[in-house]
C-alpha atoms as a PDB file:
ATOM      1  CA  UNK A   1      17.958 -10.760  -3.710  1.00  0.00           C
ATOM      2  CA  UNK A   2      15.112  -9.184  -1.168  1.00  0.00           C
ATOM      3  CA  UNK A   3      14.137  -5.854  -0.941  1.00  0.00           C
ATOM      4  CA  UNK A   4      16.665  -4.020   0.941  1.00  0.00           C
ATOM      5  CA  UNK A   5      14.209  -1.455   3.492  1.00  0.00           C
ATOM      6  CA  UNK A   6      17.215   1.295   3.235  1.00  0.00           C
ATOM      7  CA  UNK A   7      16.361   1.855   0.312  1.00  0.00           C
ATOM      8  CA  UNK A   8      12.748   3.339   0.167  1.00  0.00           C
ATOM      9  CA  UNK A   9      12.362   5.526   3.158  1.00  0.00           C
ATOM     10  CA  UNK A  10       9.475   7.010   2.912  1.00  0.00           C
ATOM     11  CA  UNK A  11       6.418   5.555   1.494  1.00  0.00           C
ATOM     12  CA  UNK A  12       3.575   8.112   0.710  1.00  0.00           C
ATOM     13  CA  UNK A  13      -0.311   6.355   0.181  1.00  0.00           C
ATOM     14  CA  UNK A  14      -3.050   7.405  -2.169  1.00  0.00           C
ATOM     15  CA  UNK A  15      -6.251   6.021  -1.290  1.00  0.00           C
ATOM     16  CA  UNK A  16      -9.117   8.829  -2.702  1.00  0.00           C
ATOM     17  CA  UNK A  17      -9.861   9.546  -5.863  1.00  0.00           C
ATOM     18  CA  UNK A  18      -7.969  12.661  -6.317  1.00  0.00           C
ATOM     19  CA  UNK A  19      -4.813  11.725  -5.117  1.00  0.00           C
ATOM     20  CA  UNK A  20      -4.724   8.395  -6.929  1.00  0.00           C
ATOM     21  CA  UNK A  21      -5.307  10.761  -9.810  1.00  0.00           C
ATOM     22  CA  UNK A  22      -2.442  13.120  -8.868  1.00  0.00           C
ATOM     23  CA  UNK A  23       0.181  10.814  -7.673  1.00  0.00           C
ATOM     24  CA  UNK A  24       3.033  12.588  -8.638  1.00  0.00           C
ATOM     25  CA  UNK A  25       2.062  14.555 -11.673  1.00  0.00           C
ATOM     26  CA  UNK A  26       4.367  18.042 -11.063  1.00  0.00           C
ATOM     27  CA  UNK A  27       6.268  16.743  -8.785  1.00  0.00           C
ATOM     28  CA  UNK A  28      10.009  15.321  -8.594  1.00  0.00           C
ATOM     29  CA  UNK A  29       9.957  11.951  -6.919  1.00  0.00           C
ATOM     30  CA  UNK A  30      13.335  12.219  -4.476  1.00  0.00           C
ATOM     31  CA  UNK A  31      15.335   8.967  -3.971  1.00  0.00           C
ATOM     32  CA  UNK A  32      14.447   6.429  -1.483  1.00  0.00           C
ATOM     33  CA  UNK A  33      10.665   7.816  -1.716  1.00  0.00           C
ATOM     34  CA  UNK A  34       7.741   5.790  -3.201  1.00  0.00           C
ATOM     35  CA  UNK A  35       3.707   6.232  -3.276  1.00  0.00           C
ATOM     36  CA  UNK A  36       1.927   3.496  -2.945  1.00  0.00           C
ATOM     37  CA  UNK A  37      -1.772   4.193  -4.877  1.00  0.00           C
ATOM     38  CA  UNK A  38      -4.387   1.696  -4.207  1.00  0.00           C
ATOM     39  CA  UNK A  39      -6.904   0.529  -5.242  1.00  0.00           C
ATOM     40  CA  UNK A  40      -5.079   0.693  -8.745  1.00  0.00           C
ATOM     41  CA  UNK A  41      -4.200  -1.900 -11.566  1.00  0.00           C
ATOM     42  CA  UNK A  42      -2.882   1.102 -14.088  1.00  0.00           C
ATOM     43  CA  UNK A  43      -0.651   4.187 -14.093  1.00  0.00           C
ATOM     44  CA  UNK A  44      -0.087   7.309 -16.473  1.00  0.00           C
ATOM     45  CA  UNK A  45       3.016   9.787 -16.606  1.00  0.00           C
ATOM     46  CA  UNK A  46       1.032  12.272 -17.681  1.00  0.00           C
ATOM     47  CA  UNK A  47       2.402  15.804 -16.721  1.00  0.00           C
ATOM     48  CA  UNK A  48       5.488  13.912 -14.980  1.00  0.00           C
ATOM     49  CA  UNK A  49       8.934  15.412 -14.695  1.00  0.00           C
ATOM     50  CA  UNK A  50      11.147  12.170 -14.469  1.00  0.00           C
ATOM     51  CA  UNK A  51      10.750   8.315 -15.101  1.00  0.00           C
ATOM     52  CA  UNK A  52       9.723   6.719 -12.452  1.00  0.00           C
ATOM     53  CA  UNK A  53       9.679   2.716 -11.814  1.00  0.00           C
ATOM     54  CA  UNK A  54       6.070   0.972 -11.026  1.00  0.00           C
ATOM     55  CA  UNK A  55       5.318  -1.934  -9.202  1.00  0.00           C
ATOM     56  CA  UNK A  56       2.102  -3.232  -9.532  1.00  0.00           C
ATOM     57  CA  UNK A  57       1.373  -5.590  -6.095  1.00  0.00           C
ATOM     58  CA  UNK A  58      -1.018  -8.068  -5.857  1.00  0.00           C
ATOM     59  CA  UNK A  59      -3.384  -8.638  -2.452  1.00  0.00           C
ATOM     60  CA  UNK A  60      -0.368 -10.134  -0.946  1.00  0.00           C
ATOM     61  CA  UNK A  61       2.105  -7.618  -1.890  1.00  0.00           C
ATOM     62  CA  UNK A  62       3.509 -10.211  -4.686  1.00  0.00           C
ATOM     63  CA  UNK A  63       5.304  -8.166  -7.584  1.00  0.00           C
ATOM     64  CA  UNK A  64       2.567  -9.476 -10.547  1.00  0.00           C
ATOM     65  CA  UNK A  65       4.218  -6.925 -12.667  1.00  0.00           C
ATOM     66  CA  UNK A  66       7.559  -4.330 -12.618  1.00  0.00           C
ATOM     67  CA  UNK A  67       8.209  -1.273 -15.400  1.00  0.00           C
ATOM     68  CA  UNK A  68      11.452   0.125 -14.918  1.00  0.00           C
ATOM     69  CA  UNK A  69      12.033   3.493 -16.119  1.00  0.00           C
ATOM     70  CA  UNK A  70       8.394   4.316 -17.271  1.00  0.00           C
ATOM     71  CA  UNK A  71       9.121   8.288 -19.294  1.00  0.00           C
ATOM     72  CA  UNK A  72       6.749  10.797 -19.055  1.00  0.00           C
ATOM     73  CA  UNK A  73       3.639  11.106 -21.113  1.00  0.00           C
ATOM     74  CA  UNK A  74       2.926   7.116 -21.225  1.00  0.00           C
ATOM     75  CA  UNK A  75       0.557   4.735 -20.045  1.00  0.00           C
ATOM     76  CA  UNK A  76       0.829   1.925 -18.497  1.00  0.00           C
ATOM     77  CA  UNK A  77      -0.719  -1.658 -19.204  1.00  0.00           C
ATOM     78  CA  UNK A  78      -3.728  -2.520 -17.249  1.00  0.00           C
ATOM     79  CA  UNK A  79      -2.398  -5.634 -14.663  1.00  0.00           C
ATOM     80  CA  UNK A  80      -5.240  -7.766 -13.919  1.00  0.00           C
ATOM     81  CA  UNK A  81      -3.693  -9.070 -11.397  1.00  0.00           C
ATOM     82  CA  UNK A  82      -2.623  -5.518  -9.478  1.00  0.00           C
ATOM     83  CA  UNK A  83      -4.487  -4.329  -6.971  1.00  0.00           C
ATOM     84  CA  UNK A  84      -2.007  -1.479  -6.092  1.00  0.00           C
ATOM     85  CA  UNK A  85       1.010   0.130  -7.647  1.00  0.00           C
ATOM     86  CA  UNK A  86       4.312   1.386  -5.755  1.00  0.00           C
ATOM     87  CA  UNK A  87       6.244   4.193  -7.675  1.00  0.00           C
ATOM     88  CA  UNK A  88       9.337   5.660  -7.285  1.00  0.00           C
ATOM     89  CA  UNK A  89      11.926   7.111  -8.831  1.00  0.00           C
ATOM     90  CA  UNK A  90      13.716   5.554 -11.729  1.00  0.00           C
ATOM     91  CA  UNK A  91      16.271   3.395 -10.744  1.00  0.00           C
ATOM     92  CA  UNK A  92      14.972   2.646  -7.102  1.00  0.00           C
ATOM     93  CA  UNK A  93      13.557  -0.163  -7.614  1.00  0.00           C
ATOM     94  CA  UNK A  94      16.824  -1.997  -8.730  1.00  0.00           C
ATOM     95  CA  UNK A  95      18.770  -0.475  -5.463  1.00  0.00           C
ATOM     96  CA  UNK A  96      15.885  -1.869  -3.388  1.00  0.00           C
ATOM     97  CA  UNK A  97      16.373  -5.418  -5.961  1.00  0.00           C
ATOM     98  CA  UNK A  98      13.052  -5.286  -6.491  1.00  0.00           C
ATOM     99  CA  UNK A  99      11.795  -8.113  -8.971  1.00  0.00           C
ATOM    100  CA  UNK A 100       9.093  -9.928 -10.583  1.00  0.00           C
ATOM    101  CA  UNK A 101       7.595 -12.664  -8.987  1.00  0.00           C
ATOM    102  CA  UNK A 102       8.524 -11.507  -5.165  1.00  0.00           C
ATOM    103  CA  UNK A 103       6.670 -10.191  -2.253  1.00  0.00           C
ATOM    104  CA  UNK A 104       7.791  -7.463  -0.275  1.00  0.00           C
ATOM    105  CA  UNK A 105       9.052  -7.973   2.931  1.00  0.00           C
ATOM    106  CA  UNK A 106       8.873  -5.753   5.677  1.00  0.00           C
ATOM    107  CA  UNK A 107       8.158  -2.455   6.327  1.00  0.00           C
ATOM    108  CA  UNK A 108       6.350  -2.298   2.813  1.00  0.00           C
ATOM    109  CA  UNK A 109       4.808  -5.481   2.434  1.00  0.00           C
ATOM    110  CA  UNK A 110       3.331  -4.632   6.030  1.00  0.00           C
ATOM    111  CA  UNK A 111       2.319  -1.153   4.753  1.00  0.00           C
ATOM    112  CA  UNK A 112       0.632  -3.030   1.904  1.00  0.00           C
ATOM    113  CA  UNK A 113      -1.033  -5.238   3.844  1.00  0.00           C
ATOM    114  CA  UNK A 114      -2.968  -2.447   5.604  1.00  0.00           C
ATOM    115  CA  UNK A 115      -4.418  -1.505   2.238  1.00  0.00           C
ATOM    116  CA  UNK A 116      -5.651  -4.931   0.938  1.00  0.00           C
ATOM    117  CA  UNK A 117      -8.648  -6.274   1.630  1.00  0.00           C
END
């Protein structure tokens, strides 16, 4: 099944250092928004209100790597692989039939693209 672009609306991207470290600590995700952080190859939950689903992309917005439902207060694997991570809210990810293995199609694997490199 591909990625359905309904889904995720609006993509937000954290490229410094300070809002890769934010992301979305304190805040609610809302559904059918994700943040694409780059360059990153691990996520925390740290000071998180809600699971959230993370997508660790490769350079060519492959899916190397998908935790569904990641609670608060974790940590995530490093992905050797990832050199970026889309999160959203828990449960998004399926909607969107997001999977392993995968790449993106468009408008995030173009938004991706952008940041690679």
């Amino acid at each position: 099944m591909a990625v359905k672009p309904s889904e995720i609306t609006e993509i937000e991207v954290a490229r410094g250092f300070w809002s890769r470290f934010r992301g979305w600590m304190g805040r609610k995700p809302l559904p059918g928004t994700a943040l694409l952080i780059y360059p990153c190859s691990s996520v925390h939950t740290f000071f998180m209100r809600t699971a959230i689903d993370v997508v660790f992309l490769n350079s060519d917005g492959l899916v190397v790597k998908l935790i569904e439902e990641m609670r608060p207060w974790r940590v995530s694997p490093i992905v050797l692989k990832a050199v970026a991570v889309l999160e959203m809210l828990a449960g998004d990810a399926r909607k969107s039939g997001i999977r392993e293995g995968e790449r993106l199609p468009s408008p995030l694997a173009e938004l991706t693209s952008t940041y690679f490199g």
